[in-house]
PDB file of N, CA and C in Angstrom:
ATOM      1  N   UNK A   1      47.755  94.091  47.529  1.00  0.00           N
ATOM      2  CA  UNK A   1      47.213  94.651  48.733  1.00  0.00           C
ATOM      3  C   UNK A   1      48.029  94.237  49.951  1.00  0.00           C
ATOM      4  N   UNK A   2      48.323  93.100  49.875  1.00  0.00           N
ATOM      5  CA  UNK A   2      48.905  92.500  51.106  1.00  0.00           C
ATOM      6  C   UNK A   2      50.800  93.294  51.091  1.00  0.00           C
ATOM      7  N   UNK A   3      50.804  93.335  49.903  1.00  0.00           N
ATOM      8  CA  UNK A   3      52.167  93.857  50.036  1.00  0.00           C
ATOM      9  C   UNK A   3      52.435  95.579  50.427  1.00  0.00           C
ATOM     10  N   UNK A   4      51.085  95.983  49.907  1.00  0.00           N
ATOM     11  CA  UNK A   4      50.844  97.323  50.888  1.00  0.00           C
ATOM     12  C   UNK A   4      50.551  97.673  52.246  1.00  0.00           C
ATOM     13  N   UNK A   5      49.798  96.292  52.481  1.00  0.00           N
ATOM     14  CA  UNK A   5      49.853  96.631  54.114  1.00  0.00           C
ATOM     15  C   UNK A   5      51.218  96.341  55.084  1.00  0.00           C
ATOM     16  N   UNK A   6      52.008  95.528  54.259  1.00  0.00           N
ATOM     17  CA  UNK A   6      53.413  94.947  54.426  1.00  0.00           C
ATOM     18  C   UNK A   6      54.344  96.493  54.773  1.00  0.00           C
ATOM     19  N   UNK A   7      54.042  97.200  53.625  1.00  0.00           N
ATOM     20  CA  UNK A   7      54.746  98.389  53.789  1.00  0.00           C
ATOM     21  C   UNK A   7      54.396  99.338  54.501  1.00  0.00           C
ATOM     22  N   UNK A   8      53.530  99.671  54.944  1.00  0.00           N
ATOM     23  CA  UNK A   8      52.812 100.254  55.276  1.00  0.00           C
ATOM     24  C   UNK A   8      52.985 100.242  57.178  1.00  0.00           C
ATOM     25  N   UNK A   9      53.467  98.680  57.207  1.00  0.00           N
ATOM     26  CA  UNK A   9      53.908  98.222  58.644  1.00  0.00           C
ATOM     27  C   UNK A   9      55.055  98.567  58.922  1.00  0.00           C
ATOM     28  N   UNK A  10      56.003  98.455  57.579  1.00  0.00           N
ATOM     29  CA  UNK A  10      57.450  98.576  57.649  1.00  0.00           C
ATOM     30  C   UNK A  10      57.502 100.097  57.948  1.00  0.00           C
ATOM     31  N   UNK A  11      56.905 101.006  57.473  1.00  0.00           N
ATOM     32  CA  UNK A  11      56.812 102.153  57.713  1.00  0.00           C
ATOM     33  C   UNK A  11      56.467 103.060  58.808  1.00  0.00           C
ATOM     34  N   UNK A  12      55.560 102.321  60.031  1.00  0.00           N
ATOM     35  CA  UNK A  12      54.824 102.643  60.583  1.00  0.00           C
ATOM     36  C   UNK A  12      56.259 102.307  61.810  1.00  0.00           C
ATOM     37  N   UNK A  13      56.494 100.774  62.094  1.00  0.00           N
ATOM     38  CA  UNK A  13      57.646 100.657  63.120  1.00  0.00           C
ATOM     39  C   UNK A  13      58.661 101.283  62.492  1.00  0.00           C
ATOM     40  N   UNK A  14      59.350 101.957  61.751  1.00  0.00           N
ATOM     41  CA  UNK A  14      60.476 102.795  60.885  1.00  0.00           C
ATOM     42  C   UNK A  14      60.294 104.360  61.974  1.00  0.00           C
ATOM     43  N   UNK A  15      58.948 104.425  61.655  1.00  0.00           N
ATOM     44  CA  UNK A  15      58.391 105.839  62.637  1.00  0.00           C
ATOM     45  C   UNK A  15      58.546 105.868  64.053  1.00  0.00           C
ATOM     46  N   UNK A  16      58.296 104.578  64.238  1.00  0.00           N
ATOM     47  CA  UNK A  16      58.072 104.664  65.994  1.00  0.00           C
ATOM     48  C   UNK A  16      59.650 104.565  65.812  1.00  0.00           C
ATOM     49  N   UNK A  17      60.574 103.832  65.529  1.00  0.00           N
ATOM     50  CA  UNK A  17      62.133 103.837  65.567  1.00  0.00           C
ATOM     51  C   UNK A  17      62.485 105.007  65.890  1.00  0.00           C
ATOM     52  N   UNK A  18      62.057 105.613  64.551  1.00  0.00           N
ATOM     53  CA  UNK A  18      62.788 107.043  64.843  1.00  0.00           C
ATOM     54  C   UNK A  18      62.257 108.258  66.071  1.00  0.00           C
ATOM     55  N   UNK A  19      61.589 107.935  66.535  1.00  0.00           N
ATOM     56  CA  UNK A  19      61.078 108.612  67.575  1.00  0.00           C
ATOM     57  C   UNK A  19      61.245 108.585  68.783  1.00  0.00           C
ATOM     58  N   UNK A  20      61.556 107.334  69.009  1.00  0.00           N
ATOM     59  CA  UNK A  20      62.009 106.507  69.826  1.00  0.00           C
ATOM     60  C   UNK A  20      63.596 107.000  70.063  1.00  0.00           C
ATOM     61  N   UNK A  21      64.378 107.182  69.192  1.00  0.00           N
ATOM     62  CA  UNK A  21      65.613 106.760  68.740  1.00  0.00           C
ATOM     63  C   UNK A  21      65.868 108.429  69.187  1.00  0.00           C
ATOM     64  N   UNK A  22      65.649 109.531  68.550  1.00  0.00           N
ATOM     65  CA  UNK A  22      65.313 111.182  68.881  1.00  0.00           C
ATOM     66  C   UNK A  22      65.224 111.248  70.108  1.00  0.00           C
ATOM     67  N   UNK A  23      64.050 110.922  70.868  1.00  0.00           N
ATOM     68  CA  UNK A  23      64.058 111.219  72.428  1.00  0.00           C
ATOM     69  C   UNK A  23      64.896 110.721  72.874  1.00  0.00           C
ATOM     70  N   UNK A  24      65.565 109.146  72.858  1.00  0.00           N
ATOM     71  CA  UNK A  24      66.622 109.045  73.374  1.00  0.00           C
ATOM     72  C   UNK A  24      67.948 109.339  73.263  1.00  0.00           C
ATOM     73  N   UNK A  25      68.199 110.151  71.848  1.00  0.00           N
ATOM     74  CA  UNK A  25      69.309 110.969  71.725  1.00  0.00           C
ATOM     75  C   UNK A  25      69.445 112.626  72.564  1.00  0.00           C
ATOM     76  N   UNK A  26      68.391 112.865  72.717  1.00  0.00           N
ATOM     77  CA  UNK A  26      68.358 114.353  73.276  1.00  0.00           C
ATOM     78  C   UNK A  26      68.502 114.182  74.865  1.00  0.00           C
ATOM     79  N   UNK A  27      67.946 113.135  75.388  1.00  0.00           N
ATOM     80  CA  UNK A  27      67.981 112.528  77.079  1.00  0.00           C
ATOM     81  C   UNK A  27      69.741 112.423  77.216  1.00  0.00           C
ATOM     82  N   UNK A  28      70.052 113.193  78.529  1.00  0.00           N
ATOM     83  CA  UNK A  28      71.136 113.528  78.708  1.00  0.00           C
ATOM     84  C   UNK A  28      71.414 111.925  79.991  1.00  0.00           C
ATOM     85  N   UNK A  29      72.566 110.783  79.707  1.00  0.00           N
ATOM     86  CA  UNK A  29      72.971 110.226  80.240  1.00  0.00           C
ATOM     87  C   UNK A  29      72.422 110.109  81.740  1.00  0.00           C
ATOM     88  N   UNK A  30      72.283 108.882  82.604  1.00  0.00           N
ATOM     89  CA  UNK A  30      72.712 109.699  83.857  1.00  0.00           C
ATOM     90  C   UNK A  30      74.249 110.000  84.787  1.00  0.00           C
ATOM     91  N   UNK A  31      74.750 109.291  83.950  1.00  0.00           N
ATOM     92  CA  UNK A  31      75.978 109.402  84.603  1.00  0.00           C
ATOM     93  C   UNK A  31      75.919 111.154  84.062  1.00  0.00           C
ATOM     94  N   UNK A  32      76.273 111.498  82.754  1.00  0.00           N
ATOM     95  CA  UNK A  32      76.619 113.090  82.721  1.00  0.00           C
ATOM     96  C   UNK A  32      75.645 113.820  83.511  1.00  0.00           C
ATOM     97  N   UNK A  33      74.859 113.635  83.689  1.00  0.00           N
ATOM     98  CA  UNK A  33      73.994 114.791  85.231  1.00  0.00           C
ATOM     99  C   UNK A  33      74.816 114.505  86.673  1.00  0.00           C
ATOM    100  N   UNK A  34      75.050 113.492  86.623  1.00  0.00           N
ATOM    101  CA  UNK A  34      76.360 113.239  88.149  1.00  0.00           C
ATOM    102  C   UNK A  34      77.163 114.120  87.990  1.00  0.00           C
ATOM    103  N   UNK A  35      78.005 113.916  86.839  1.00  0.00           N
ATOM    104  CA  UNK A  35      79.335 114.444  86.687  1.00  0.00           C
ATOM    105  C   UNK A  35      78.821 116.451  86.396  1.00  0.00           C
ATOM    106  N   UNK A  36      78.028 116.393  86.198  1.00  0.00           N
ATOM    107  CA  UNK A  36      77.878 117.828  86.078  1.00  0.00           C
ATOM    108  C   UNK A  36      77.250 118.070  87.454  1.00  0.00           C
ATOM    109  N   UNK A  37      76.604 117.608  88.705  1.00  0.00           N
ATOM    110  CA  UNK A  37      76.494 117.251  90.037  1.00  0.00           C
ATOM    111  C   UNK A  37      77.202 117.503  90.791  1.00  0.00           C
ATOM    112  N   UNK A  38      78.734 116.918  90.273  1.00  0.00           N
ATOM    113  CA  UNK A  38      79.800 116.658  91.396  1.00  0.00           C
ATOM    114  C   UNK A  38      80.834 117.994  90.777  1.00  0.00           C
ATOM    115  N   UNK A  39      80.440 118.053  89.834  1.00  0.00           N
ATOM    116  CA  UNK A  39      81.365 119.642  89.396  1.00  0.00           C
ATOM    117  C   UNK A  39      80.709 120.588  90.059  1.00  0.00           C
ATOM    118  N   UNK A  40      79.523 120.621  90.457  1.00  0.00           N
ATOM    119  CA  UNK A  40      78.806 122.028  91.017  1.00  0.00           C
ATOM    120  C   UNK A  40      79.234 122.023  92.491  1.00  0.00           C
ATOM    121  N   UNK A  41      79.230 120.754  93.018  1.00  0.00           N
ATOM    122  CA  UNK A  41      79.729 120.699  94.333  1.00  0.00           C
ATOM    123  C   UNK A  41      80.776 120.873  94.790  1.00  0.00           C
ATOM    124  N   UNK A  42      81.632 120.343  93.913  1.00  0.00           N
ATOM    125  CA  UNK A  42      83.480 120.402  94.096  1.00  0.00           C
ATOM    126  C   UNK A  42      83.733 121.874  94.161  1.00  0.00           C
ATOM    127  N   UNK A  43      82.857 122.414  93.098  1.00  0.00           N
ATOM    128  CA  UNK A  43      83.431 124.085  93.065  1.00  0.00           C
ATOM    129  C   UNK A  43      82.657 124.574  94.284  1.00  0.00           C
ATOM    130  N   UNK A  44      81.512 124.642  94.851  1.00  0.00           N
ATOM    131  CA  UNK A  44      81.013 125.077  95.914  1.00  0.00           C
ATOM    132  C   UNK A  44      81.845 124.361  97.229  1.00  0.00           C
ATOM    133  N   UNK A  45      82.958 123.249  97.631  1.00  0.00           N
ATOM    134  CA  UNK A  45      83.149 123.276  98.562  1.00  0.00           C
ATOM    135  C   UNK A  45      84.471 123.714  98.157  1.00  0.00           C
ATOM    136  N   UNK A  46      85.287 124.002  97.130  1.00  0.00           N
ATOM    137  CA  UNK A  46      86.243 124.556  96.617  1.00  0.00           C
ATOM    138  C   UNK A  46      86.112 126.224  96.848  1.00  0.00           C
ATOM    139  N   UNK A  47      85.141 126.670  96.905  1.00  0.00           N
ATOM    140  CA  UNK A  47      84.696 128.364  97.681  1.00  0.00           C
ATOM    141  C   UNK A  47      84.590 128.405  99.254  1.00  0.00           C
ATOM    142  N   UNK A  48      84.005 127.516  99.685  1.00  0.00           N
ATOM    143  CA  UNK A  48      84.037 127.413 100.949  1.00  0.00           C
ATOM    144  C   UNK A  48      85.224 127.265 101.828  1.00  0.00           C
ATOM    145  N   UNK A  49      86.406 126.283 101.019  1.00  0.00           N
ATOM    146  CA  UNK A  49      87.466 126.204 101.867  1.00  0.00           C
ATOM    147  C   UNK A  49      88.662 127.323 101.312  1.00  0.00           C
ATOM    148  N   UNK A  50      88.491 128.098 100.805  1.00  0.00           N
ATOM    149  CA  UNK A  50      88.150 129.629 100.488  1.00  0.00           C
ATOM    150  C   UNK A  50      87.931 130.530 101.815  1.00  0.00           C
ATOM    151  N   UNK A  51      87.448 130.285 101.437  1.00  0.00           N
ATOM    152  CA  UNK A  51      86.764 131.208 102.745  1.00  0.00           C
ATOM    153  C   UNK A  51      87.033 131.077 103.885  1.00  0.00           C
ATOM    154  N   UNK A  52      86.976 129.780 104.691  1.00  0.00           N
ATOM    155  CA  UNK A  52      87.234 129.235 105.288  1.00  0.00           C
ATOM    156  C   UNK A  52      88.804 129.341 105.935  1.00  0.00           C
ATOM    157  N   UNK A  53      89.250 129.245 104.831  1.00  0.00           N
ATOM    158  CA  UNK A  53      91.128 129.368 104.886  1.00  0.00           C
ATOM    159  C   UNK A  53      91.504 130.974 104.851  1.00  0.00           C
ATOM    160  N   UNK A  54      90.736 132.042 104.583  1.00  0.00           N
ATOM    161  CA  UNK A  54      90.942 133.880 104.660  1.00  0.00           C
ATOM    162  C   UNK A  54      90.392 133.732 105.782  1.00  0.00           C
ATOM    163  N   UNK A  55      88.835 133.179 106.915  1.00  0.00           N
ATOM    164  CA  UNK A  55      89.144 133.606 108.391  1.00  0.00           C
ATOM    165  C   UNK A  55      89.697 133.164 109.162  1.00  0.00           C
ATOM    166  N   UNK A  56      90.211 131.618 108.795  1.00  0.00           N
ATOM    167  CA  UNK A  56      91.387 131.115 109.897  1.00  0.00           C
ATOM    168  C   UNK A  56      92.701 132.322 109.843  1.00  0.00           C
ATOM    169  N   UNK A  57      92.954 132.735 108.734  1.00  0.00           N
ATOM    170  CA  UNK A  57      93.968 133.573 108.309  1.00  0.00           C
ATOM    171  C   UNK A  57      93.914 134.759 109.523  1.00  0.00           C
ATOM    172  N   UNK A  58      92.778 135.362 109.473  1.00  0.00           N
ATOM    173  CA  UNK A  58      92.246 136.660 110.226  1.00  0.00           C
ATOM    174  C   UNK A  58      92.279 136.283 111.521  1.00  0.00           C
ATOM    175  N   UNK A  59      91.781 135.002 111.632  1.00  0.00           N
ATOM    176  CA  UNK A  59      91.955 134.506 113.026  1.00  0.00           C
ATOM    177  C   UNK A  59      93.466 134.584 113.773  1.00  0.00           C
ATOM    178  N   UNK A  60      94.512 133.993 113.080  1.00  0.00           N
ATOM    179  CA  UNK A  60      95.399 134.240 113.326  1.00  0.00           C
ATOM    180  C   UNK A  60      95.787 135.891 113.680  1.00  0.00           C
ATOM    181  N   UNK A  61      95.867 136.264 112.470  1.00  0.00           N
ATOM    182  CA  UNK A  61      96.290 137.443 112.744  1.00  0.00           C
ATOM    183  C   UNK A  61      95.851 138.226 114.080  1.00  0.00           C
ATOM    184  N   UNK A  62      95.085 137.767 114.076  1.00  0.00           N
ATOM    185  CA  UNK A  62      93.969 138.401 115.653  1.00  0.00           C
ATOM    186  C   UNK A  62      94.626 137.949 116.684  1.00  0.00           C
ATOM    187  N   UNK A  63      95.168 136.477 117.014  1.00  0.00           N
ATOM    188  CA  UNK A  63      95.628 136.077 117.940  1.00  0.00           C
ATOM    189  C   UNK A  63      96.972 136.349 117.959  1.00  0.00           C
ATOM    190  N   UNK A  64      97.763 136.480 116.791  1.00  0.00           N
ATOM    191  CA  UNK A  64      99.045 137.540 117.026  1.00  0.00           C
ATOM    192  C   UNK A  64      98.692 138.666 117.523  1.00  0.00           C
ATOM    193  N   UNK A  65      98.282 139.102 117.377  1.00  0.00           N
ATOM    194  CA  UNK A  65      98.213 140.992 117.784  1.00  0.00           C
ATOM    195  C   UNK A  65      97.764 141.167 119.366  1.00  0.00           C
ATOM    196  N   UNK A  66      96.436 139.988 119.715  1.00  0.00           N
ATOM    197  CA  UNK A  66      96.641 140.072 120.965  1.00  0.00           C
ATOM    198  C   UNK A  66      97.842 139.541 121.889  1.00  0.00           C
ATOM    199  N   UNK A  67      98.525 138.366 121.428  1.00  0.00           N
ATOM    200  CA  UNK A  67      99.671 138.238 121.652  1.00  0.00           C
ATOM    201  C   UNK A  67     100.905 138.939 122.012  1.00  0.00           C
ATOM    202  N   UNK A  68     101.131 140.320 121.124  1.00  0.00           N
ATOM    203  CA  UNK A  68     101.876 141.078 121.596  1.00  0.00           C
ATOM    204  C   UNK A  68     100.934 142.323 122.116  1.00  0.00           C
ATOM    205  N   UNK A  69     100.161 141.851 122.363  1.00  0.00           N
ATOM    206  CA  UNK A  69      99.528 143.163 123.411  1.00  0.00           C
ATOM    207  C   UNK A  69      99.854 142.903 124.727  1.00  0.00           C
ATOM    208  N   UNK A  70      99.463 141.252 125.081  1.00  0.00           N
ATOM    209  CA  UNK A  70      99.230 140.704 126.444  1.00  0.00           C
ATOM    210  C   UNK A  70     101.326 140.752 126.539  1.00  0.00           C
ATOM    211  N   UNK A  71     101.923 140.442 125.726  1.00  0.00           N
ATOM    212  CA  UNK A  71     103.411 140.327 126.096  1.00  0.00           C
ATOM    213  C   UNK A  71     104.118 141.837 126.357  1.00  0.00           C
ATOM    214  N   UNK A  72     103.609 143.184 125.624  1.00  0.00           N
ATOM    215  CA  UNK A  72     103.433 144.402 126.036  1.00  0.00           C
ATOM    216  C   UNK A  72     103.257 144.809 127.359  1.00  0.00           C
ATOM    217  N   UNK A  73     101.862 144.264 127.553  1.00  0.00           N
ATOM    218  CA  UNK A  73     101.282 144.547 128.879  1.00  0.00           C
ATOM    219  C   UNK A  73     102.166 143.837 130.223  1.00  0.00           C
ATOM    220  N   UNK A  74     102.389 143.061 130.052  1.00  0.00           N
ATOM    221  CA  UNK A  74     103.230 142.015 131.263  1.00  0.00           C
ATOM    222  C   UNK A  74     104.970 142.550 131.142  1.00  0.00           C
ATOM    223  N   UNK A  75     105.149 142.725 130.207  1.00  0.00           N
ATOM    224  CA  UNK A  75     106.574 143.620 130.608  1.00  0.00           C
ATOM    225  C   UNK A  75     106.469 145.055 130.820  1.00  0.00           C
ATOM    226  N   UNK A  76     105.664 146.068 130.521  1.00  0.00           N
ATOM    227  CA  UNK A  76     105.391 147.027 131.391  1.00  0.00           C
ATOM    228  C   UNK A  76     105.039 146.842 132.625  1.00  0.00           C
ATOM    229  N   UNK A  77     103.843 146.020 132.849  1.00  0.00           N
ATOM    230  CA  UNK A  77     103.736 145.769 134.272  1.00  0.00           C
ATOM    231  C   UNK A  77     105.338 144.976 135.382  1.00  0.00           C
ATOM    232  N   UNK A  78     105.916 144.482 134.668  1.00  0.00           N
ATOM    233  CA  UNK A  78     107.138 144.101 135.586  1.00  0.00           C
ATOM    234  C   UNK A  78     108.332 145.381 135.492  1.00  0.00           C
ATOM    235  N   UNK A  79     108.209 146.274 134.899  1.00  0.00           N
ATOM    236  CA  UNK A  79     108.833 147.451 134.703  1.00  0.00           C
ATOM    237  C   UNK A  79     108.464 148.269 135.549  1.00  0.00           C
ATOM    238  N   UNK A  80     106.916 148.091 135.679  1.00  0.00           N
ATOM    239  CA  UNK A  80     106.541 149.445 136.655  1.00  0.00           C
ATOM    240  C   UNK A  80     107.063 148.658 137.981  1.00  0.00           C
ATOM    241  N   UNK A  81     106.721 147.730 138.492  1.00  0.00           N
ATOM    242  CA  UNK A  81     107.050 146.563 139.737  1.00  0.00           C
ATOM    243  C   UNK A  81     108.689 147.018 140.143  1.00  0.00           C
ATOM    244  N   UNK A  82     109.409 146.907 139.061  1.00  0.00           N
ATOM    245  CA  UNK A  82     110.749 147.459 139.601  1.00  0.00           C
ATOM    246  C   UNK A  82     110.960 148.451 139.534  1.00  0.00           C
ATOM    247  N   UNK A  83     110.376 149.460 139.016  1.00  0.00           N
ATOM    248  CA  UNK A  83     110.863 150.936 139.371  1.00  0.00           C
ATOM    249  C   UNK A  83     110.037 151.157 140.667  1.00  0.00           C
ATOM    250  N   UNK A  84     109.042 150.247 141.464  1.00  0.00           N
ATOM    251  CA  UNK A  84     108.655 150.984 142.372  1.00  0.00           C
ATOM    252  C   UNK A  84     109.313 150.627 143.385  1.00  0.00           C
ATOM    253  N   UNK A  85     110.012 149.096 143.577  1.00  0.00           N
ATOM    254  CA  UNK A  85     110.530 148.239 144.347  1.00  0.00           C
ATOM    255  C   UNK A  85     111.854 148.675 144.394  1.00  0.00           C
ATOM    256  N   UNK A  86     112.414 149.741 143.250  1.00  0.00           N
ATOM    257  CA  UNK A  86     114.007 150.427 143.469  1.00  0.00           C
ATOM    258  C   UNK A  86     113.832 151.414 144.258  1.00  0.00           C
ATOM    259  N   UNK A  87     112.482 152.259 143.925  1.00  0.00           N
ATOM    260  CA  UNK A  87     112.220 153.271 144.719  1.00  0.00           C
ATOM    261  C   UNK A  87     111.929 153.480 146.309  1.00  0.00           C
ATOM    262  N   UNK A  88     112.229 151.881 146.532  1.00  0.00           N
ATOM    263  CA  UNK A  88     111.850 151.593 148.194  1.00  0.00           C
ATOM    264  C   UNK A  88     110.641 151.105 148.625  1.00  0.00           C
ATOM    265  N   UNK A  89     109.663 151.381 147.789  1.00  0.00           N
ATOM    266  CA  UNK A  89     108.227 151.546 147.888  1.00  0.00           C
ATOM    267  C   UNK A  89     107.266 150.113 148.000  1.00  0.00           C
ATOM    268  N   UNK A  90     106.194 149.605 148.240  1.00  0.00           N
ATOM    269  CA  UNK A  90     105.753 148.524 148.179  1.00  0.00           C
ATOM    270  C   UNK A  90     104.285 148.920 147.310  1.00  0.00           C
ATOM    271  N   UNK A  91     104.363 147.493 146.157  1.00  0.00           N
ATOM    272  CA  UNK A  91     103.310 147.681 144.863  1.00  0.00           C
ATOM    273  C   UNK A  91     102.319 147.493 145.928  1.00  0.00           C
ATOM    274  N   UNK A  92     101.224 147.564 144.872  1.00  0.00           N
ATOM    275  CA  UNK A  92      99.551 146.996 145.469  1.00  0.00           C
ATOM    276  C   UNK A  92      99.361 145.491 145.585  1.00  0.00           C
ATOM    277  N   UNK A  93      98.647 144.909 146.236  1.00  0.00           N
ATOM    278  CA  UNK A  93      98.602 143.465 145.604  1.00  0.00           C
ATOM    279  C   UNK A  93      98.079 143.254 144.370  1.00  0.00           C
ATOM    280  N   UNK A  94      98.351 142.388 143.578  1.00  0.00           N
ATOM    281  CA  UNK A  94      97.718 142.310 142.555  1.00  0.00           C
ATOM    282  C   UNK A  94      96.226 141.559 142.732  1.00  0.00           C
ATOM    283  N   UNK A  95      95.298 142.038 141.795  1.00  0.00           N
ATOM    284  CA  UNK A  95      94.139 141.659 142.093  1.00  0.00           C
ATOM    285  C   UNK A  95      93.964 139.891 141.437  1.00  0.00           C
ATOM    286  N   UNK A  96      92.515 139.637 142.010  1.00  0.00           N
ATOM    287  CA  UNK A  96      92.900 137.836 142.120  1.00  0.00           C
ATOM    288  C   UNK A  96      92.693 137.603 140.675  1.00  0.00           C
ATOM    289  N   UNK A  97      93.238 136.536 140.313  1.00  0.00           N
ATOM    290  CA  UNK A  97      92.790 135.943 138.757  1.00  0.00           C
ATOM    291  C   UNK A  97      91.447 135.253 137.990  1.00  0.00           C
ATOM    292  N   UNK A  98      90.941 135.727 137.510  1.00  0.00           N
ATOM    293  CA  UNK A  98      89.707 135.471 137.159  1.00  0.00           C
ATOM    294  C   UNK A  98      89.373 133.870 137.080  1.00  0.00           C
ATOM    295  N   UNK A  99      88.534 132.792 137.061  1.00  0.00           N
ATOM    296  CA  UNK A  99      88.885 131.028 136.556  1.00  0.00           C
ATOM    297  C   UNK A  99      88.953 131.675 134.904  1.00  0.00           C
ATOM    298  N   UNK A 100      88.299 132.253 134.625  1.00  0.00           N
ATOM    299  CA  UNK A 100      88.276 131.658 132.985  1.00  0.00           C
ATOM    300  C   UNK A 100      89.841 131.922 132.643  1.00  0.00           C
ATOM    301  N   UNK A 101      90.629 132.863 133.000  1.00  0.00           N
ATOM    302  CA  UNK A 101      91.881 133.035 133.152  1.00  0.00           C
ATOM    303  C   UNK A 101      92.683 132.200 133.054  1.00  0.00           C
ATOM    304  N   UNK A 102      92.505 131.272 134.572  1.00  0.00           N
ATOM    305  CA  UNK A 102      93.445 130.603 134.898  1.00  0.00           C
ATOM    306  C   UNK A 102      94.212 129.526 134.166  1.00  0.00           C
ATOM    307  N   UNK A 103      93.385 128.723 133.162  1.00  0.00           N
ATOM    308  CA  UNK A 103      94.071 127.677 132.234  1.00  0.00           C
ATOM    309  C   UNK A 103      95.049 128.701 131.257  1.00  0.00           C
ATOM    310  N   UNK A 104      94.511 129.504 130.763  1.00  0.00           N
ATOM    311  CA  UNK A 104      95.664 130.358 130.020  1.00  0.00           C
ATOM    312  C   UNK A 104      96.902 131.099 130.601  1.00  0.00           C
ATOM    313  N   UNK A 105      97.162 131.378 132.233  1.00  0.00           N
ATOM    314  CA  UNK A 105      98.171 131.939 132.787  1.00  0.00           C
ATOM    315  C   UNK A 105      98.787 130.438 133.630  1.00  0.00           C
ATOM    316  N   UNK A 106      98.948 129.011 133.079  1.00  0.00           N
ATOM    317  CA  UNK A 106      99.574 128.360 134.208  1.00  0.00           C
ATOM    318  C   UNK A 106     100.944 128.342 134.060  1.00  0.00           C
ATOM    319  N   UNK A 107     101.370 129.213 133.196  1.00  0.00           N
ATOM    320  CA  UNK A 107     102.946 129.202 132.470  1.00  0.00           C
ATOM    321  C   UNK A 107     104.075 130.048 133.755  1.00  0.00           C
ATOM    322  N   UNK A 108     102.917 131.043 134.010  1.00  0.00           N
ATOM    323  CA  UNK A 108     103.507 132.029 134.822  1.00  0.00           C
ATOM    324  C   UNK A 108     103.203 131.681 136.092  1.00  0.00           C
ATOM    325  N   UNK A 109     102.507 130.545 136.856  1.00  0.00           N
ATOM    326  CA  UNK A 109     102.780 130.105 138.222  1.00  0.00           C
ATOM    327  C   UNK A 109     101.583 130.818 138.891  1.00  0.00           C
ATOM    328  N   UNK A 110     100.461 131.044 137.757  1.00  0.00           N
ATOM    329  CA  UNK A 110      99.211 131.606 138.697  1.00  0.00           C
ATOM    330  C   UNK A 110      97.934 130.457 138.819  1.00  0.00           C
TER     331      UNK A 110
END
């Protein structure tokens, strides 16, 4: 009898072992939930600077184009200035410069 309840014990913690032993095989690390964490993030700020880097792109491009608009515009305007000033004639004054202007025209002495 005694050697049945013997077994009977051996059997019983054998069970809880293995049960024990199962749930903690199927429980995923915590380090691997980090690392699968820091992969979701890396790729989400890996899209962002993405993105990020196509409207600086656009940005540029934008500020070229106005660039040769405003460099367009200022050599026509000194074109028209001397064909009127060959012609004898006196221009208009030019009208005053706006402030928000002014830090961007101090090149040209306005």
């Amino acid at each position: 009898m005694l050697t049945a309840l013997a077994a009977l014990g051996v059997a019983g913690v054998t069970a809880i072992g293995a049960v024990v032993s199962a749930v903690m095989g199927r429980r995923q690390p915590r380090r691997q939930a980090r690392r699968d964490d820091f992969t979701t993030v890396t790729d989400r700020q890996d899209k962002e600077i993405e993105r990020l880097d196509k409207r600086i792109n656009q940005q540029d491009a934008r500020i070229f184009g106005q660039a040769s608009a405003i460099t367009y515009l200022s050599t026509g305007y000194r074109s028209l200035l001397s064909f009127v000033r060959a012609a004898g004639l006196q221009p208009p004054p030019a009208p005053p410069v706006p402030d928000e202007a002014k830090p961007f025209l101090h090149d040209i002495g306005v």
